[in-house]
N, C-alpha and C. Protein backbone atom coordinates (compact mmCIF):
# COMPACT_ATOMS: atom_id res chain seq x y z
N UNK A 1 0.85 -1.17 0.00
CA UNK A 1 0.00 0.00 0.00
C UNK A 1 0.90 1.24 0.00
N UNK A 2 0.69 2.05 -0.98
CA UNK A 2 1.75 3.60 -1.16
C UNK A 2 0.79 4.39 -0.38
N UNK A 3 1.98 5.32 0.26
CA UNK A 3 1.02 6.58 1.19
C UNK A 3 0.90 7.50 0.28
N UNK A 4 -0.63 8.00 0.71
CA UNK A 4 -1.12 8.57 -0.41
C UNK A 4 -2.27 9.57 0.66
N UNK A 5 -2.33 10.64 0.11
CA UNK A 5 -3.00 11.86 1.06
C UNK A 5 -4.62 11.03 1.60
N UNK A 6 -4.95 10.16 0.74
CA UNK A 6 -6.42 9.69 1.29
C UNK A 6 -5.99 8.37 2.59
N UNK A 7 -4.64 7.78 2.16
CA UNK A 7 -4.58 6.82 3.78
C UNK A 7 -3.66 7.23 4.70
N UNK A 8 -3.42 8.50 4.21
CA UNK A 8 -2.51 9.44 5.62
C UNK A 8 -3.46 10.53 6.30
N UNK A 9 -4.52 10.64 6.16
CA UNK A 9 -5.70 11.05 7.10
C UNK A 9 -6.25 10.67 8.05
N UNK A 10 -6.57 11.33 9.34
CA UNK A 10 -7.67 10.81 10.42
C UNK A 10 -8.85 10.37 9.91
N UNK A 11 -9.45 9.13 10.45
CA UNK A 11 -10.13 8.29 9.90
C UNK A 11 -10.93 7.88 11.45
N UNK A 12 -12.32 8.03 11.31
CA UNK A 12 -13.12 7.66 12.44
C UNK A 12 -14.40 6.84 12.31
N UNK A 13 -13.90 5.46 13.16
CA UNK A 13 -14.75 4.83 12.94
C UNK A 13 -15.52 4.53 14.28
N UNK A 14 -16.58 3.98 14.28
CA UNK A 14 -17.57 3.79 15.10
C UNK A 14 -18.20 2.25 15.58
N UNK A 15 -18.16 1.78 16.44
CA UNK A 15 -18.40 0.41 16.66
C UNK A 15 -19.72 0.67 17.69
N UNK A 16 -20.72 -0.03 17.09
CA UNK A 16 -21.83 0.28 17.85
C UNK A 16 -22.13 -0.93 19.23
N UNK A 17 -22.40 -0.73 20.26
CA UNK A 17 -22.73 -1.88 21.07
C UNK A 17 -23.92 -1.95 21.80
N UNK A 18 -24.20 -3.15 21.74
CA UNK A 18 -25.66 -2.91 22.47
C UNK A 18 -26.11 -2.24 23.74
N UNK A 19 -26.82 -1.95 23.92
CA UNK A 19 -27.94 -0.98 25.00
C UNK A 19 -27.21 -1.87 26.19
N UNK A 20 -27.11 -1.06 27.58
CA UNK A 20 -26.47 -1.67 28.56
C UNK A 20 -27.89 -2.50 28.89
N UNK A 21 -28.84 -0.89 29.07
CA UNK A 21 -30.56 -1.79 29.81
C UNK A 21 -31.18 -2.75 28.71
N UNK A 22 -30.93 -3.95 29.00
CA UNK A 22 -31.91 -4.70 28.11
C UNK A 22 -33.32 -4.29 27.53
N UNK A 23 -34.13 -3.80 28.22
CA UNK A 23 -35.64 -3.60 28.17
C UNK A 23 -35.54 -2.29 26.88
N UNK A 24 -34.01 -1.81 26.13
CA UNK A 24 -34.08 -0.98 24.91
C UNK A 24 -34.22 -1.98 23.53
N UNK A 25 -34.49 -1.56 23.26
CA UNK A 25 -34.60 -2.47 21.65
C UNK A 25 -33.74 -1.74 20.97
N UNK A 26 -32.24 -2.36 20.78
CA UNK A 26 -31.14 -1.64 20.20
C UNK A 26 -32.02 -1.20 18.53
N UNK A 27 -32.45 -2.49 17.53
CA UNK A 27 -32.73 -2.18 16.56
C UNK A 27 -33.90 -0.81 16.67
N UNK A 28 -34.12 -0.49 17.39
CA UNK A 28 -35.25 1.11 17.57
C UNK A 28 -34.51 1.65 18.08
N UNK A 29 -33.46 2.07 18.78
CA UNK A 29 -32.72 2.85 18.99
C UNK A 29 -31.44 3.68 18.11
N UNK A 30 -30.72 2.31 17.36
CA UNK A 30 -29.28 2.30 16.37
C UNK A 30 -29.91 1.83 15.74
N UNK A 31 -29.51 2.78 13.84
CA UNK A 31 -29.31 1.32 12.79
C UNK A 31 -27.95 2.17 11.92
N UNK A 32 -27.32 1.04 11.54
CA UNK A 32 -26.01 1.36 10.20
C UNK A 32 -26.78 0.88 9.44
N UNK A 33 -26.23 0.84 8.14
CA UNK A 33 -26.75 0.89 6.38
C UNK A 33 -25.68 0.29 5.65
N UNK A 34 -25.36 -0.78 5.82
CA UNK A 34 -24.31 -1.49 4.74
C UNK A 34 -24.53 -0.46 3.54
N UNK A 35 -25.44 -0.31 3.26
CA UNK A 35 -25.57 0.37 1.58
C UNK A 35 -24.95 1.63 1.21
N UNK A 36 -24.49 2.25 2.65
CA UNK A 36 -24.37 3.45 3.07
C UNK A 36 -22.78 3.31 4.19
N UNK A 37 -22.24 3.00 3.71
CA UNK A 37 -21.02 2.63 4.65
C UNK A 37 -20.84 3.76 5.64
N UNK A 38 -20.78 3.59 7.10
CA UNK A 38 -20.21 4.99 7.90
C UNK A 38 -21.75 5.35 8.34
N UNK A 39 -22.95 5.58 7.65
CA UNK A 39 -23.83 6.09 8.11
C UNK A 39 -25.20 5.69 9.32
N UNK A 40 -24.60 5.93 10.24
CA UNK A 40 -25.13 6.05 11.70
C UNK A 40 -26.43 6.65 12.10
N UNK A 41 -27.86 5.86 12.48
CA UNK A 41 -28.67 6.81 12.32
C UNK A 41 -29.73 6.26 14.45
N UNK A 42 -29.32 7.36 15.08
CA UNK A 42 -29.94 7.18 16.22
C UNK A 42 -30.99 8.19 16.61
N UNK A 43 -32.22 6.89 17.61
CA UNK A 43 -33.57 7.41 18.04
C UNK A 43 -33.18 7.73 18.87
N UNK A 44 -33.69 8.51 19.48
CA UNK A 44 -34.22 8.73 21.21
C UNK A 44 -35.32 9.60 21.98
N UNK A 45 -35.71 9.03 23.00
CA UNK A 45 -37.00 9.47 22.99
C UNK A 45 -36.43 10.52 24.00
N UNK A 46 -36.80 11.50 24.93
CA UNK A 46 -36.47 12.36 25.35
C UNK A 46 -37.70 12.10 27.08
N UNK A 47 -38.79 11.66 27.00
CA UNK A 47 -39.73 11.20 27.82
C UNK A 47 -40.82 10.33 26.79
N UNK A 48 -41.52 9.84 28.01
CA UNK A 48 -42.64 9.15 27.39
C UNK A 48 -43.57 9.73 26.71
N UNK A 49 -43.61 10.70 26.88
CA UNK A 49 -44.98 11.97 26.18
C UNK A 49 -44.47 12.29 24.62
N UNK A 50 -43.16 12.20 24.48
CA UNK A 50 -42.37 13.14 23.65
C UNK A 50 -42.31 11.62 22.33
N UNK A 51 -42.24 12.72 21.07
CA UNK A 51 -41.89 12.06 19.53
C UNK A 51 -40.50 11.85 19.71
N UNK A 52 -40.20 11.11 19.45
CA UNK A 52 -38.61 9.81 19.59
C UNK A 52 -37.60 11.41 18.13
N UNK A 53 -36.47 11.77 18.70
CA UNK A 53 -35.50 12.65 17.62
C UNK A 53 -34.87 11.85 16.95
N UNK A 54 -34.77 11.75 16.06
CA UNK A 54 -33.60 11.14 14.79
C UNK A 54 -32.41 11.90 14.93
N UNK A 55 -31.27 11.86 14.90
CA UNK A 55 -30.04 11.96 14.14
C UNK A 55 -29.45 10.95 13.32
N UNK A 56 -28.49 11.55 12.73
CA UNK A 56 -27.71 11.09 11.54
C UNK A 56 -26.24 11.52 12.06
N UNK A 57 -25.10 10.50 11.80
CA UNK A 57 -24.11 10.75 11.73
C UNK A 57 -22.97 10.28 10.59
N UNK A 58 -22.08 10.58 9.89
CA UNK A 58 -21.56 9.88 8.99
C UNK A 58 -19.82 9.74 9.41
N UNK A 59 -19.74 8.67 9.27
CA UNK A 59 -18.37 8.10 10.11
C UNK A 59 -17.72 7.74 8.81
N UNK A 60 -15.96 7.01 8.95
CA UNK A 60 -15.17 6.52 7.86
C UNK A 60 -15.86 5.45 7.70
N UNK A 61 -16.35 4.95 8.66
CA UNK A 61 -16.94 3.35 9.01
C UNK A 61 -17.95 3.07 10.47
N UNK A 62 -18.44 2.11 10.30
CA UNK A 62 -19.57 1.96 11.27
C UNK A 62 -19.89 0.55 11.39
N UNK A 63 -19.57 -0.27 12.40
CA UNK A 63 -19.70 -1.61 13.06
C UNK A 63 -21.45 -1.84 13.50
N UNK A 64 -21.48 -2.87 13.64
CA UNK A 64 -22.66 -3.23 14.19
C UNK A 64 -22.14 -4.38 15.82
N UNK A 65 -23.10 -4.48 16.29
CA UNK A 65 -22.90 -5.14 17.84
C UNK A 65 -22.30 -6.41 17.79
N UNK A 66 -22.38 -7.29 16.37
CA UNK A 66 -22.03 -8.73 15.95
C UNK A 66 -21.13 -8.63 15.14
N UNK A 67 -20.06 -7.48 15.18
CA UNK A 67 -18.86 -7.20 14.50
C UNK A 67 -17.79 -7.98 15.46
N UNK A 68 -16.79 -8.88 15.18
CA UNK A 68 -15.86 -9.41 15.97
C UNK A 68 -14.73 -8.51 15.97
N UNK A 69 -14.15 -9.15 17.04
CA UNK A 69 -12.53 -8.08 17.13
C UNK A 69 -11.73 -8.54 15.86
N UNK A 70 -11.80 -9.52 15.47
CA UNK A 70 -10.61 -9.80 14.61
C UNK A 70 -11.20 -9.17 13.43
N UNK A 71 -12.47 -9.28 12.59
CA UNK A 71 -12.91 -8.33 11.66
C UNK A 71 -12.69 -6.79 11.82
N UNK A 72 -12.96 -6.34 12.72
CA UNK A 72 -12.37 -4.92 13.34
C UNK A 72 -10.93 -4.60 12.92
N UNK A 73 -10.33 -5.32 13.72
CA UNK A 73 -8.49 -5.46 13.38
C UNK A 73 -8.31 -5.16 11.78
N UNK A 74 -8.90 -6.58 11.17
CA UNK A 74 -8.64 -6.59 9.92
C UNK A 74 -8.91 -5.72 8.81
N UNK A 75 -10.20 -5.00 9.01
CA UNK A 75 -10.43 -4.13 8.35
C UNK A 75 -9.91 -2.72 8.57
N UNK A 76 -9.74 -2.21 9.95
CA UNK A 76 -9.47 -0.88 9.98
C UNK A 76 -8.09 -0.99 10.71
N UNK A 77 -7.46 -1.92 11.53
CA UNK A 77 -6.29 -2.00 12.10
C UNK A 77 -4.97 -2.16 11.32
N UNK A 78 -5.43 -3.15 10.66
CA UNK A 78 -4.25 -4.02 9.68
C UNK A 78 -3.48 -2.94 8.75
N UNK A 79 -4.17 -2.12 8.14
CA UNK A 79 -3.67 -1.01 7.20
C UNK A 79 -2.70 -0.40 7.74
N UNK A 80 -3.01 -0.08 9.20
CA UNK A 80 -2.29 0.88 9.87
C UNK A 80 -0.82 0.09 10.27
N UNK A 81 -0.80 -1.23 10.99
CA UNK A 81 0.25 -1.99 11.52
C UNK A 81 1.37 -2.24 9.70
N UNK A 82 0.22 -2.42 8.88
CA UNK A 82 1.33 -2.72 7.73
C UNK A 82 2.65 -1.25 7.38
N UNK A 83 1.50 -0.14 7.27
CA UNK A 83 2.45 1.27 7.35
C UNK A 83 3.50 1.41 8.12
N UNK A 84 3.28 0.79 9.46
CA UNK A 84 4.25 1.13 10.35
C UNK A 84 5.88 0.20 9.72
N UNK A 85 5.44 -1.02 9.23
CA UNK A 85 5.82 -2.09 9.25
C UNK A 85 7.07 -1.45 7.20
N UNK A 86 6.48 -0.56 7.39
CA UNK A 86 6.71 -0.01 5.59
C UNK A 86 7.46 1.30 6.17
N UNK A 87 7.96 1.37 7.51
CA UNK A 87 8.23 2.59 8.34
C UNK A 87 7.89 3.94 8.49
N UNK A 88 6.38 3.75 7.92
CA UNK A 88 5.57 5.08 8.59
C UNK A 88 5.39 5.33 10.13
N UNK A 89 4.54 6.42 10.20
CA UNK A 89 3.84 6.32 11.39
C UNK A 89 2.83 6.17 11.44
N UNK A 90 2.08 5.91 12.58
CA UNK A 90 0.47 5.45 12.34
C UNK A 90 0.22 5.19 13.82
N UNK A 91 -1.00 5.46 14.13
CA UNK A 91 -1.46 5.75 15.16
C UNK A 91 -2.83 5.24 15.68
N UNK A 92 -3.23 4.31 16.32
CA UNK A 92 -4.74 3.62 16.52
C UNK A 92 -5.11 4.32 17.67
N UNK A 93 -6.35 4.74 17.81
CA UNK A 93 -6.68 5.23 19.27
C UNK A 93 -8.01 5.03 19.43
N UNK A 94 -8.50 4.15 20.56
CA UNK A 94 -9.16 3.19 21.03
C UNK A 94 -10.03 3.82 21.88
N UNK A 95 -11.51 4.83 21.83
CA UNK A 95 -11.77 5.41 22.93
C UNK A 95 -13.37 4.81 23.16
N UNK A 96 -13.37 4.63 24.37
CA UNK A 96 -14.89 3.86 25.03
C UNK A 96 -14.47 3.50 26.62
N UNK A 97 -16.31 3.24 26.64
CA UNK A 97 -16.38 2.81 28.35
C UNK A 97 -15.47 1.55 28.35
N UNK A 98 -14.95 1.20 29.98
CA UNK A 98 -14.37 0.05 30.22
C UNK A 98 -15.27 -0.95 29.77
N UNK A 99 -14.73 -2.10 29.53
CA UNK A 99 -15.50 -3.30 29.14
C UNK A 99 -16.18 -3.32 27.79
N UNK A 100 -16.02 -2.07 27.01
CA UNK A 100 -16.62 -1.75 25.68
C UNK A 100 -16.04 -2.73 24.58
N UNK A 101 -15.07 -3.64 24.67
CA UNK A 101 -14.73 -3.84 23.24
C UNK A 101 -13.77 -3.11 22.93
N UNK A 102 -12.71 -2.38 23.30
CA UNK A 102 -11.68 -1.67 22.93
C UNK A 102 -10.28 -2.41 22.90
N UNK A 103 -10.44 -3.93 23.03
CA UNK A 103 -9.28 -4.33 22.75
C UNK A 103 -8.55 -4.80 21.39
């Protein structure tokens, strides 16, 4: 892989995980869009009285809850360890709650 201004950029990806409280229905809360790579789209209701808000977010990439670590690695890690390995620099940074999946 040659460095090239599009894989020497900050790149943010998003790994979604399920609802801590069970009693959420992740699929009504989160959905990604294979069709739509990166694009992040979350409910939330604000109270019980209240119409549920949509946002939209658009990421480099976007995991779903049944994404494994080693698919993770492979897809967004591996690029980076090969650069280093080609004596770039490169930099992974891993941010979430404890117990999130950040290994």
């Amino acid at each position: 892989l040659k460095m090239s201004a599009e894989n020497a950029k900050v790149k943010v990806v998003v790994r979604l995980r399920p609802p801590a409280d069970p009693s959420i229905d992740a699929a009504e809360t989160v959905q990604i869009f294979p069709e739509q790579p990166g694009l992040v789209k979350i409910r939330s209701k604000t109270s019980e009285d209240s119409d549920p808000t949509e946002r939209e977010f658009l990421f480099d990439g976007a995991e779903g809850p049944n994404s494994s670590q080693e698919a993770m690695f492979d897809h967004y890690c591996q690029p980076q360890v090969d650069h280093v390995l080609e004596g770039y620099n490169a930099c992974i940074f891993a941010y979430g709650q404890t117990g999130s999946g950040k290994t």
